[in-house]
C-alpha atoms as a PDB file:
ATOM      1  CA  UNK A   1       8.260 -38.733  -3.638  1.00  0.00           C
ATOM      2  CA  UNK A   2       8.748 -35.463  -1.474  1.00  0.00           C
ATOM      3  CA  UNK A   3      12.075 -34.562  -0.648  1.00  0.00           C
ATOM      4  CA  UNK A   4      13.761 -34.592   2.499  1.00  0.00           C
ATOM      5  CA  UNK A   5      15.004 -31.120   4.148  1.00  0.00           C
ATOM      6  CA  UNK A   6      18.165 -31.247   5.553  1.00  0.00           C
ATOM      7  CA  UNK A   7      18.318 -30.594   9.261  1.00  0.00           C
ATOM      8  CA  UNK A   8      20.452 -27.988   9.049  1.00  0.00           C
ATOM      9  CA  UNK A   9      18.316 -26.096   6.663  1.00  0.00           C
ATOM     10  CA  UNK A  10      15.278 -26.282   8.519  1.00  0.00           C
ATOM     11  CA  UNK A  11      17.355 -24.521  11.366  1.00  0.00           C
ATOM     12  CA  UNK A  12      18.007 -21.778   9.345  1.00  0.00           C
ATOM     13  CA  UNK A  13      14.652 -20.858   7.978  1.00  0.00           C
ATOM     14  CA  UNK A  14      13.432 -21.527  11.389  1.00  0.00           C
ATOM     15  CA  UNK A  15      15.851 -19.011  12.603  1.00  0.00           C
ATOM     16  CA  UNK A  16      15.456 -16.525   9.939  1.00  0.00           C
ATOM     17  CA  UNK A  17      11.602 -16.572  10.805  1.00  0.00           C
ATOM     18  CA  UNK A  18      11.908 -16.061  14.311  1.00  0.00           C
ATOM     19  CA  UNK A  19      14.043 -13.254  13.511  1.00  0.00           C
ATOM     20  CA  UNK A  20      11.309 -11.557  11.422  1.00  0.00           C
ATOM     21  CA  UNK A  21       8.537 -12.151  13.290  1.00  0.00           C
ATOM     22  CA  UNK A  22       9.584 -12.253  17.277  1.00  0.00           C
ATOM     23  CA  UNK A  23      10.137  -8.538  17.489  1.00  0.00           C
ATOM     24  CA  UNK A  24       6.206  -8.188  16.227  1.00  0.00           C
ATOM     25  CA  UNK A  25       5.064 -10.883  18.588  1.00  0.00           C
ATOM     26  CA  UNK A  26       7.283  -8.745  21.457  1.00  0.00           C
ATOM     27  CA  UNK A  27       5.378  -5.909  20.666  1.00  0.00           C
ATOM     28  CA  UNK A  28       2.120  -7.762  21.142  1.00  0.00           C
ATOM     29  CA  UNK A  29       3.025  -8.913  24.304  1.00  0.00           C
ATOM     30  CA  UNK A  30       4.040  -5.950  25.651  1.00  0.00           C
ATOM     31  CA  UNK A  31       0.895  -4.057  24.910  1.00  0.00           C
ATOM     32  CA  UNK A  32      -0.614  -5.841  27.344  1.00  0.00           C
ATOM     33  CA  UNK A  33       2.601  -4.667  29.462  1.00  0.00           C
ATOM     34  CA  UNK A  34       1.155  -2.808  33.198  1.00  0.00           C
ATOM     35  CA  UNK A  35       4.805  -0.829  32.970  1.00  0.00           C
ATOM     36  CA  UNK A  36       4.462   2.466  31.408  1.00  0.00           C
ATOM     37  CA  UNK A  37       8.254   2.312  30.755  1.00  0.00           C
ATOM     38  CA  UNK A  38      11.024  -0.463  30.198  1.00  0.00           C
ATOM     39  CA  UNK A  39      10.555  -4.213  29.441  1.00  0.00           C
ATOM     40  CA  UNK A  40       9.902  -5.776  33.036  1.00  0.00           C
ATOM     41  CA  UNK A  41       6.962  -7.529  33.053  1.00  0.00           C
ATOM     42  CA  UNK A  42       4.886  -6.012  35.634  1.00  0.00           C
ATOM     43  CA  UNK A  43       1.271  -7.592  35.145  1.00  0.00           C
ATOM     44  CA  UNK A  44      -1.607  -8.330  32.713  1.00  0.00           C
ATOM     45  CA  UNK A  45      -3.631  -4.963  31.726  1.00  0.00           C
ATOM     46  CA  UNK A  46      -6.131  -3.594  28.995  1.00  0.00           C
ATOM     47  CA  UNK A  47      -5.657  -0.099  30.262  1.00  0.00           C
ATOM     48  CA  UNK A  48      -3.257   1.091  27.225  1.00  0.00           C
ATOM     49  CA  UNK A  49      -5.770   0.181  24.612  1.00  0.00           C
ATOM     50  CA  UNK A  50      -8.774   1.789  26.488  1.00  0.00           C
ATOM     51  CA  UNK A  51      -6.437   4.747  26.701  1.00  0.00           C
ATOM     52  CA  UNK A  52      -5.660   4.997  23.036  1.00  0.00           C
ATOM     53  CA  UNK A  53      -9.455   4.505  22.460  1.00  0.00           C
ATOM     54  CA  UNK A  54      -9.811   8.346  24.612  1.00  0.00           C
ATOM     55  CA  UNK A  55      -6.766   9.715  22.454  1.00  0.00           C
ATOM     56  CA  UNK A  56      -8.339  12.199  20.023  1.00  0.00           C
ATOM     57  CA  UNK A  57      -4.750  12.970  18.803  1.00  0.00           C
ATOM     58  CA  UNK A  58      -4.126   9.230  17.469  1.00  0.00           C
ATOM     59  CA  UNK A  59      -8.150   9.411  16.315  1.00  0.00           C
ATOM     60  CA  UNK A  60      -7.332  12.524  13.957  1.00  0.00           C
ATOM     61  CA  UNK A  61      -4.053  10.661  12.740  1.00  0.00           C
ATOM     62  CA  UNK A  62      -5.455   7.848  12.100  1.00  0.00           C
ATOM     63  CA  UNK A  63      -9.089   9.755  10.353  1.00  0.00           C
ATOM     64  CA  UNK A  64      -6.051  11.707   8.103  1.00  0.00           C
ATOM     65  CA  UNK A  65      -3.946   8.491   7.361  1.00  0.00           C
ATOM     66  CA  UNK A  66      -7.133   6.372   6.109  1.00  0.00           C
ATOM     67  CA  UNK A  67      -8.170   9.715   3.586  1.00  0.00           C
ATOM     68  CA  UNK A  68      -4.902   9.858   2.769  1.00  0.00           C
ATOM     69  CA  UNK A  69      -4.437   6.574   1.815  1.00  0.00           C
ATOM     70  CA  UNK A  70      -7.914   5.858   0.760  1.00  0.00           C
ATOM     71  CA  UNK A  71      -8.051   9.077  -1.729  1.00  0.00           C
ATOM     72  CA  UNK A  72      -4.390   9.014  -3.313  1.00  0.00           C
ATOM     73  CA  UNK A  73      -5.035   4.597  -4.076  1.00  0.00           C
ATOM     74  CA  UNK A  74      -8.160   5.701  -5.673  1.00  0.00           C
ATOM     75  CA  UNK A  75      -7.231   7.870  -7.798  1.00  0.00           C
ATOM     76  CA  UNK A  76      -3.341   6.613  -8.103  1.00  0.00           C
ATOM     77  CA  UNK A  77      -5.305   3.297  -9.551  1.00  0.00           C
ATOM     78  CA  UNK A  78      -7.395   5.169 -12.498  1.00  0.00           C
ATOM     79  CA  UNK A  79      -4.196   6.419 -13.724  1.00  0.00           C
ATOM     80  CA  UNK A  80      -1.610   4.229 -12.888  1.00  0.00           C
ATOM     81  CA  UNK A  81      -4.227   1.038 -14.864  1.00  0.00           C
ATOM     82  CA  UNK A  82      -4.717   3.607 -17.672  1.00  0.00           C
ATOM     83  CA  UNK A  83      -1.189   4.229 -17.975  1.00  0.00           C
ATOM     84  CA  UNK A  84      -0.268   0.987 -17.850  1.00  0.00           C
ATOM     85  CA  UNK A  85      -2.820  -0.032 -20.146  1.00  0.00           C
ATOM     86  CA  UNK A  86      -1.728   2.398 -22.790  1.00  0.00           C
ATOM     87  CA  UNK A  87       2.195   1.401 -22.179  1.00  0.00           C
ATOM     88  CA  UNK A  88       0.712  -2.405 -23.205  1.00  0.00           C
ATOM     89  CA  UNK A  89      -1.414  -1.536 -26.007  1.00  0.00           C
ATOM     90  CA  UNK A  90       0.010   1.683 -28.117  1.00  0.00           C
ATOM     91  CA  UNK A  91       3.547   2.498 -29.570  1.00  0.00           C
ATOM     92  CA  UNK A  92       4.644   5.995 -30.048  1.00  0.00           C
ATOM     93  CA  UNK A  93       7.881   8.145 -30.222  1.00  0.00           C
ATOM     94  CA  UNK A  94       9.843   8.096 -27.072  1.00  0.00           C
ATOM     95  CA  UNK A  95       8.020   5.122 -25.767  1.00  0.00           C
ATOM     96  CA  UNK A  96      11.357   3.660 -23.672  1.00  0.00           C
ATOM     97  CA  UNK A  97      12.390   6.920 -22.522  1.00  0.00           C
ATOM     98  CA  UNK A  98       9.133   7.455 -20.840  1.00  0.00           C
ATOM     99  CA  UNK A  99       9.139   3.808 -19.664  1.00  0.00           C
ATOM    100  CA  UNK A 100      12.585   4.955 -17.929  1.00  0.00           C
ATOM    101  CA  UNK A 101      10.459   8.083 -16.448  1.00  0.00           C
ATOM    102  CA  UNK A 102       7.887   6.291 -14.958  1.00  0.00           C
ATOM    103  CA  UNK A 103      10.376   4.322 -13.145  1.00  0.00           C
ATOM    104  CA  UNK A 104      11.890   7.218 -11.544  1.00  0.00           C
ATOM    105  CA  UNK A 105       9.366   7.404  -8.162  1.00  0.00           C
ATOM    106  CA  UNK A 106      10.059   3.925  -7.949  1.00  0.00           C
ATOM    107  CA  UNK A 107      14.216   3.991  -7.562  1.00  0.00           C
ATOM    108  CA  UNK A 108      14.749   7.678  -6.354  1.00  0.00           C
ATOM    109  CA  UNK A 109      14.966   7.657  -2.663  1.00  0.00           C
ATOM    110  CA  UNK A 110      12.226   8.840  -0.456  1.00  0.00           C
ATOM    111  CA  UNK A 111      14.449  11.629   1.396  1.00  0.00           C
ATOM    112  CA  UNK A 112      15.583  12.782  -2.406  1.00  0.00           C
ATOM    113  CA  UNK A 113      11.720  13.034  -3.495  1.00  0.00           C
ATOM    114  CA  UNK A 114      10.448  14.478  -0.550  1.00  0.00           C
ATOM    115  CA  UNK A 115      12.781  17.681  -0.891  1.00  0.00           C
ATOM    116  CA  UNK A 116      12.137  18.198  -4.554  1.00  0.00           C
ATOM    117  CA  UNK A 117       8.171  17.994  -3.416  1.00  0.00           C
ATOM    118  CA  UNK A 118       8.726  20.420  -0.782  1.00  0.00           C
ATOM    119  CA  UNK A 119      10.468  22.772  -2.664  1.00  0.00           C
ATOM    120  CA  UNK A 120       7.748  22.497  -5.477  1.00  0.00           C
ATOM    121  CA  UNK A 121       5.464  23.425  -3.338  1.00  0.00           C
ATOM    122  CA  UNK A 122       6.877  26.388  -1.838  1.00  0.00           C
ATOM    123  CA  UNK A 123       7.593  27.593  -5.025  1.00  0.00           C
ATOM    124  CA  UNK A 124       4.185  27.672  -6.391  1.00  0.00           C
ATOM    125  CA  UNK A 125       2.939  28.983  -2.850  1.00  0.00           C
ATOM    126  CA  UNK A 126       5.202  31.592  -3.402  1.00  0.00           C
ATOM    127  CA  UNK A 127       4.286  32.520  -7.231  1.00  0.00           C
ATOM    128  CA  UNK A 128       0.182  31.269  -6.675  1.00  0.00           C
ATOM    129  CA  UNK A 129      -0.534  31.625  -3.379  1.00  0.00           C
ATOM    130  CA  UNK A 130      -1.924  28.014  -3.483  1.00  0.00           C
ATOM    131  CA  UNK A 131      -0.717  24.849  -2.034  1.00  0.00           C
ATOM    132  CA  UNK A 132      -0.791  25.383   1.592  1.00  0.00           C
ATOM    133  CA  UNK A 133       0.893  22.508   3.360  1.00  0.00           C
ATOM    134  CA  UNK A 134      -1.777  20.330   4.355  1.00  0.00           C
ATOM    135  CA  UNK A 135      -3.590  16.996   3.585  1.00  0.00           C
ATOM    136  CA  UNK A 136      -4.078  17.964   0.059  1.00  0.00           C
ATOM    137  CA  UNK A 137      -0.894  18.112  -0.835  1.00  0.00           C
ATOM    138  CA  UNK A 138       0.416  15.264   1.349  1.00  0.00           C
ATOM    139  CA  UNK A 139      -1.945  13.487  -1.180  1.00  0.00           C
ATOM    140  CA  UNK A 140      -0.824  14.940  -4.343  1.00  0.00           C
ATOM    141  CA  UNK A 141       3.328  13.731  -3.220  1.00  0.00           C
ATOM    142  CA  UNK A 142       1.460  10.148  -2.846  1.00  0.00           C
ATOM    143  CA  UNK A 143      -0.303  10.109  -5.892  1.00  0.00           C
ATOM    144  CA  UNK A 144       3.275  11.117  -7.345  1.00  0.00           C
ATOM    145  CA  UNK A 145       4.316   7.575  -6.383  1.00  0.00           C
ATOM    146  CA  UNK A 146       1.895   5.053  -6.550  1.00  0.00           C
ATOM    147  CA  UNK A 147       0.870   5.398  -9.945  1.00  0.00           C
ATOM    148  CA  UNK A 148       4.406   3.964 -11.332  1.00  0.00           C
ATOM    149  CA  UNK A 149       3.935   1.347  -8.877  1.00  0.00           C
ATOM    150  CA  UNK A 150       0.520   0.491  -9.922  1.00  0.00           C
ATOM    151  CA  UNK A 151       1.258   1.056 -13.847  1.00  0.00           C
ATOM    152  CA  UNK A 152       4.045  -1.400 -14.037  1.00  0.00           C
ATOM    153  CA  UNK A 153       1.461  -4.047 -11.823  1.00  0.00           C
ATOM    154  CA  UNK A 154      -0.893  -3.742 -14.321  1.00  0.00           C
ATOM    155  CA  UNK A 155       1.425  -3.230 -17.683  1.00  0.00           C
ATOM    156  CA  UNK A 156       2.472  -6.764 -15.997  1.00  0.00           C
ATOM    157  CA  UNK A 157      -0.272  -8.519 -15.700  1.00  0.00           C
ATOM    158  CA  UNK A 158      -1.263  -7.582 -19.424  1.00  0.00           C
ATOM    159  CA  UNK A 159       1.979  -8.918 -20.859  1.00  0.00           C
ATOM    160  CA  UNK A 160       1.180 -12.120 -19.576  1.00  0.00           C
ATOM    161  CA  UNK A 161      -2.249 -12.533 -21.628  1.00  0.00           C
ATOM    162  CA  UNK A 162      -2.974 -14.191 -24.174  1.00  0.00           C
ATOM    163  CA  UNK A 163      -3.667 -11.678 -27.054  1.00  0.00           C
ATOM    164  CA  UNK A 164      -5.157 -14.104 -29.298  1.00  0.00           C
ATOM    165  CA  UNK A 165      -8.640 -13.513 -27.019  1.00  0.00           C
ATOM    166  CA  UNK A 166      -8.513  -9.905 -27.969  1.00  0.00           C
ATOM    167  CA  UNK A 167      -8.669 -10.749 -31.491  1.00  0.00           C
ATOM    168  CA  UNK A 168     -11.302 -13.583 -30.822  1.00  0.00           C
ATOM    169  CA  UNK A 169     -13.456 -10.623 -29.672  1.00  0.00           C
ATOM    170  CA  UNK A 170     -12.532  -8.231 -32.470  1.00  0.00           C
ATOM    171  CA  UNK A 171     -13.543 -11.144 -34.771  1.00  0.00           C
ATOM    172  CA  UNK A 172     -17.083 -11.838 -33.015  1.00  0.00           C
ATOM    173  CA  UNK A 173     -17.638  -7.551 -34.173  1.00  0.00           C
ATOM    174  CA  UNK A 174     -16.640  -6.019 -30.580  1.00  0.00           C
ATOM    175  CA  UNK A 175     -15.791  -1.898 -30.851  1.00  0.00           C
ATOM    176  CA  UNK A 176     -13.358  -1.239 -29.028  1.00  0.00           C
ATOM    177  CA  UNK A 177     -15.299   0.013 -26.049  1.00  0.00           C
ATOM    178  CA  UNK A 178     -16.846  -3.880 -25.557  1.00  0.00           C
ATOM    179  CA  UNK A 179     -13.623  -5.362 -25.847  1.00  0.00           C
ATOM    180  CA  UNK A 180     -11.978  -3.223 -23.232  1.00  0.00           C
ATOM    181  CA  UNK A 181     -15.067  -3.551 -21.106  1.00  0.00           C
ATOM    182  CA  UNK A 182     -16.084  -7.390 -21.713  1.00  0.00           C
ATOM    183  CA  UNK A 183     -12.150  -8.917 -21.793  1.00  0.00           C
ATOM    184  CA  UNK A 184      -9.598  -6.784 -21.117  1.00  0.00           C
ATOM    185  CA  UNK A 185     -10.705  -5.581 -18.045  1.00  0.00           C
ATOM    186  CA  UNK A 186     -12.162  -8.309 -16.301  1.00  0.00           C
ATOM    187  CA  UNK A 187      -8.527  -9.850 -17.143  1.00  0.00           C
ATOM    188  CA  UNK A 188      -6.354  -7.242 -15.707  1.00  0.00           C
ATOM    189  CA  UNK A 189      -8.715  -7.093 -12.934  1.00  0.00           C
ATOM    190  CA  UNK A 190      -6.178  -9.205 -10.909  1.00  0.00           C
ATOM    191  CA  UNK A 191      -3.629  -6.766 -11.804  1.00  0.00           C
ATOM    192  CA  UNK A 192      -5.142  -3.844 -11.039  1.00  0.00           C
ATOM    193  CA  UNK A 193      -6.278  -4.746  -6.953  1.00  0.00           C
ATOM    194  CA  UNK A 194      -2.519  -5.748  -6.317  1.00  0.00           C
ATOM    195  CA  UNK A 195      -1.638  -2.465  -7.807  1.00  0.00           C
ATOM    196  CA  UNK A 196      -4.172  -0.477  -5.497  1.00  0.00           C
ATOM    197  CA  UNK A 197      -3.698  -2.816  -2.315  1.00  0.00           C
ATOM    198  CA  UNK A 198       0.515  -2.268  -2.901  1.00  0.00           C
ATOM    199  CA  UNK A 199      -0.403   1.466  -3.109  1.00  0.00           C
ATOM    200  CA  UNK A 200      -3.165   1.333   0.011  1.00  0.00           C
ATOM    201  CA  UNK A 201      -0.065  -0.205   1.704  1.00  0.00           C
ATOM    202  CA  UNK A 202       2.601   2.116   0.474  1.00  0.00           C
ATOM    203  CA  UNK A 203       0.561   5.136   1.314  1.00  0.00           C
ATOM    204  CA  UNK A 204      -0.155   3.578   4.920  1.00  0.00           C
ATOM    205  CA  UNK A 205       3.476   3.100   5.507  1.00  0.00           C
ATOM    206  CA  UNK A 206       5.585   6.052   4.256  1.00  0.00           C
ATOM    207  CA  UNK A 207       6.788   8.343   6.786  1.00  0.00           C
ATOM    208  CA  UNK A 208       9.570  10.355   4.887  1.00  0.00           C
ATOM    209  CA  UNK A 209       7.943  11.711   2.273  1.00  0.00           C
ATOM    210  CA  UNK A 210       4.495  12.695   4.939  1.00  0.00           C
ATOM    211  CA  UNK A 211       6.800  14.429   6.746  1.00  0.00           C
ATOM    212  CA  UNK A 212       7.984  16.776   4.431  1.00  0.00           C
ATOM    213  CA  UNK A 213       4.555  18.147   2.830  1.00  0.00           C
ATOM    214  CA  UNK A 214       2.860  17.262   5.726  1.00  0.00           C
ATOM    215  CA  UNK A 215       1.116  20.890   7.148  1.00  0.00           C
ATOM    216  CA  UNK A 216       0.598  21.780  11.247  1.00  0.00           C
ATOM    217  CA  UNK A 217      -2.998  19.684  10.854  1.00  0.00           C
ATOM    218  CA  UNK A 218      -2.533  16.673   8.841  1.00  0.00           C
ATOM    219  CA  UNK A 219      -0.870  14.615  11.229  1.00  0.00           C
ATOM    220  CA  UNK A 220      -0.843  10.571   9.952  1.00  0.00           C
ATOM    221  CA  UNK A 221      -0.453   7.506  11.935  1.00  0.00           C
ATOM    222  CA  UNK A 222       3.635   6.977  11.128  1.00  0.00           C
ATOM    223  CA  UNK A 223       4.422  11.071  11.751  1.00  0.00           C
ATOM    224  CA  UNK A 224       2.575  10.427  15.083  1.00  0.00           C
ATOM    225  CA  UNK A 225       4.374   7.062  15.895  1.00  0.00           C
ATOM    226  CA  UNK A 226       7.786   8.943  15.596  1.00  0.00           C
ATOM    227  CA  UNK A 227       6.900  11.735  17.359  1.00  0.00           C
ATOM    228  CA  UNK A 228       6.231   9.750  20.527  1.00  0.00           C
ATOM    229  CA  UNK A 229       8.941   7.537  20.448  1.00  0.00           C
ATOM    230  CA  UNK A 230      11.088  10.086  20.556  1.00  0.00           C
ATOM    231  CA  UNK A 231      10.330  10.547  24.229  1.00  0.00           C
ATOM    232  CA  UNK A 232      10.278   6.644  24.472  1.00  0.00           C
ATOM    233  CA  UNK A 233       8.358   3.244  23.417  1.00  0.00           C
ATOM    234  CA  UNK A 234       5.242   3.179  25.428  1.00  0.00           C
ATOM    235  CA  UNK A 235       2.720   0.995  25.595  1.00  0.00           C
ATOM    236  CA  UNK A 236       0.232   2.962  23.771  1.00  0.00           C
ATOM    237  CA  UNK A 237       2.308   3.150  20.644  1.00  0.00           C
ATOM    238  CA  UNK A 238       2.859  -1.179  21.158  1.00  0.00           C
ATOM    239  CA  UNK A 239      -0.916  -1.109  21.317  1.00  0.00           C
ATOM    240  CA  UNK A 240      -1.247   0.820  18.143  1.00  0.00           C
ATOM    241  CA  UNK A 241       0.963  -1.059  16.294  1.00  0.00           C
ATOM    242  CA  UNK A 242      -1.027  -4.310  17.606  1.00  0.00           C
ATOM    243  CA  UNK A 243      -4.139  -2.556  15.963  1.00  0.00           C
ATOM    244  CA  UNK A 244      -2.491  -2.032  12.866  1.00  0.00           C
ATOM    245  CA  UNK A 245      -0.995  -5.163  12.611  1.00  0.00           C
ATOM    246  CA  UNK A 246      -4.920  -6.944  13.101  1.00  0.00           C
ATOM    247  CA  UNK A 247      -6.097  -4.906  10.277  1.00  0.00           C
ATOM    248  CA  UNK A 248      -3.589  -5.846   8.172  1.00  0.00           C
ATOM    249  CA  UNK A 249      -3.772  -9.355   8.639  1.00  0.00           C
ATOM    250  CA  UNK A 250      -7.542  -9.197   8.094  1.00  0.00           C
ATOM    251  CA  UNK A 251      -7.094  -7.749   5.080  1.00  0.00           C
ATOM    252  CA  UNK A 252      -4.786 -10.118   3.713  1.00  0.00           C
ATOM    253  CA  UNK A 253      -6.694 -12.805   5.029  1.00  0.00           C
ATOM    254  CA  UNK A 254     -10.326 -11.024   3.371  1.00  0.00           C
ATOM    255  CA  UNK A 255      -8.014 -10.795   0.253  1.00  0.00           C
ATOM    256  CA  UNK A 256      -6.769 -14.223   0.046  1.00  0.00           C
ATOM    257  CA  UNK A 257     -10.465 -15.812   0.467  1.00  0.00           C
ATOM    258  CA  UNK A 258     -11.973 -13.738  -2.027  1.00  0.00           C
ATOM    259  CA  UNK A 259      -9.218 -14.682  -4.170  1.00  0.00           C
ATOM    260  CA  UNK A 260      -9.712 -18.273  -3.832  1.00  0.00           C
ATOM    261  CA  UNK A 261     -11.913 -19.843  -6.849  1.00  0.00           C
ATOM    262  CA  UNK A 262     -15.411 -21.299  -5.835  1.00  0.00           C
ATOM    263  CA  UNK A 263     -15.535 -25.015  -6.315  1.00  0.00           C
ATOM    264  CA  UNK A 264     -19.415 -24.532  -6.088  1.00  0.00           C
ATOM    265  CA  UNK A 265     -19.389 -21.726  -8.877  1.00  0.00           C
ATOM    266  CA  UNK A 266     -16.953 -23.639 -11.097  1.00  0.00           C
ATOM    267  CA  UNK A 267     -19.179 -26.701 -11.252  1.00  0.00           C
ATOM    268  CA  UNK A 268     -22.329 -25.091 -11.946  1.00  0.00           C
ATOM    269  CA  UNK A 269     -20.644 -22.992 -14.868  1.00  0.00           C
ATOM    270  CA  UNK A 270     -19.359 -26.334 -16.324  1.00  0.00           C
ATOM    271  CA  UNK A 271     -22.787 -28.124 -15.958  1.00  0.00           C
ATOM    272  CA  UNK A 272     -24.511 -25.066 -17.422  1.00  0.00           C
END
């Protein structure tokens, strides 16, 4: 038999929801807001998001934040599965204190890493000549991040296999090449998307760290956002975020249905 919530309990979860999510339905609301300033409701208008459409500004930012965040996943993801892979699989000497390492990015805060990165680069633009302040490097301090994330995703996905199919392929004459190709990968694939979408979203969302090896033309969606509101919410910037928000609920939503097993599929394996 189901059990029976308590009244008061259901309050509070209904409370703590509408705490989380009324402030992003206000900001929906008021992108539709005919004020330029404050939060009187003034009328009904598109206007905000046909004049965010004609900003080239928010254009470049956002061109810069999707390269950004499209190049460092991609390539955060090769290493950080790798790396994780070969954390899983091999032993050596000074195994946990490389373990500890790699966790590092993960617990140091953002203002802390974002110096050190800074200063790194200024002192190799100052022996080299190289590393201009720019989108390149803005995707090298990324990179710098998201590979622990995405290593200890997929290091945790692998613990939790069995390893007796491993050996079922090793004992049906699979190299090691097949093996990592025909099981291991196909079962840490799971693993390694929700390592590259928490990266995608970790790249998409960090501010701090942008801002401090960001260069005078590699403005991103979040350095933009604070630069405006500076002079004061308007409804451009709730119209942005009312974009954003859309695309990341249809990417959750595309995730989640790819995600889901086909009944159709899983029949027609069985009756094959």
């Amino acid at each position: 038999m189901p059990v029976q919530i308590p009244g008061w309990l259901r309050g509070v979860s209904y409370a703590i929801y509408g705490f989380l999510y009324l402030p992003i339905l206000l900001i929906v609301i008021y992108s539709f807001n005919r004020a330029r300033f404050g939060l009187v409701w003034t009328g009904f208008t598109f206007d905000w998001y046909v004049s965010l459409f004609q900003n080239q500004i928010a254009w470049q930012a956002t061109q810069n934040t999707l390269i950004l965040a499209l190049v460092s996943t991609l390539i955060s993801t090769v290493f950080g599965s790798l790396l994780g892979y070969g954390l899983y699989r091999y032993r050596f000497p000074g195994k946990n204190a490389f373990q500890g390492l790699m966790l590092l990015p993960v617990i140091i805060p953002d203002i802390v890493m974002a110096i050190t990165l800074l200063l790194f680069y200024q002192f190799l633009r100052y022996y080299t000549g190289l590393f201009e302040l720019g989108l390149w490097t803005m995707i090298l301090s990324h990179i710098t991040f998201q590979v622990s994330f995405v290593a200890i995703v997929v290091r945790s996905r692998l613990q939790l296999l069995d390893p007796t199919l491993e050996e079922a392929a090793h004992d049906l004459y699979a190299n090691t090449w097949q093996k990592l190709r025909y099981v291991t990968l196909p079962l840490a694939m799971p693993g390694i998307l929700a390592g590259a979408l928490l990266a995608f979203t970790l790249s998409i969302d960090d501010f701090v760290i942008s801002f401090f090896t960001s260069g005078p033309e590699s403005l991103t969606l979040p350095t933009l956002i604070y630069s405006t509101v500076r002079r004061g919410v308007t409804p451009e910037i709730n119209a942005l975020s009312t974009l954003i928000l859309l695309v990341t609920l249809a990417v959750v939503m595309g995730t989640t249905l790819l995600g889901r097993p086909r009944q159709g599929s899983s029949s027609s394996k069985i009756n094959q």
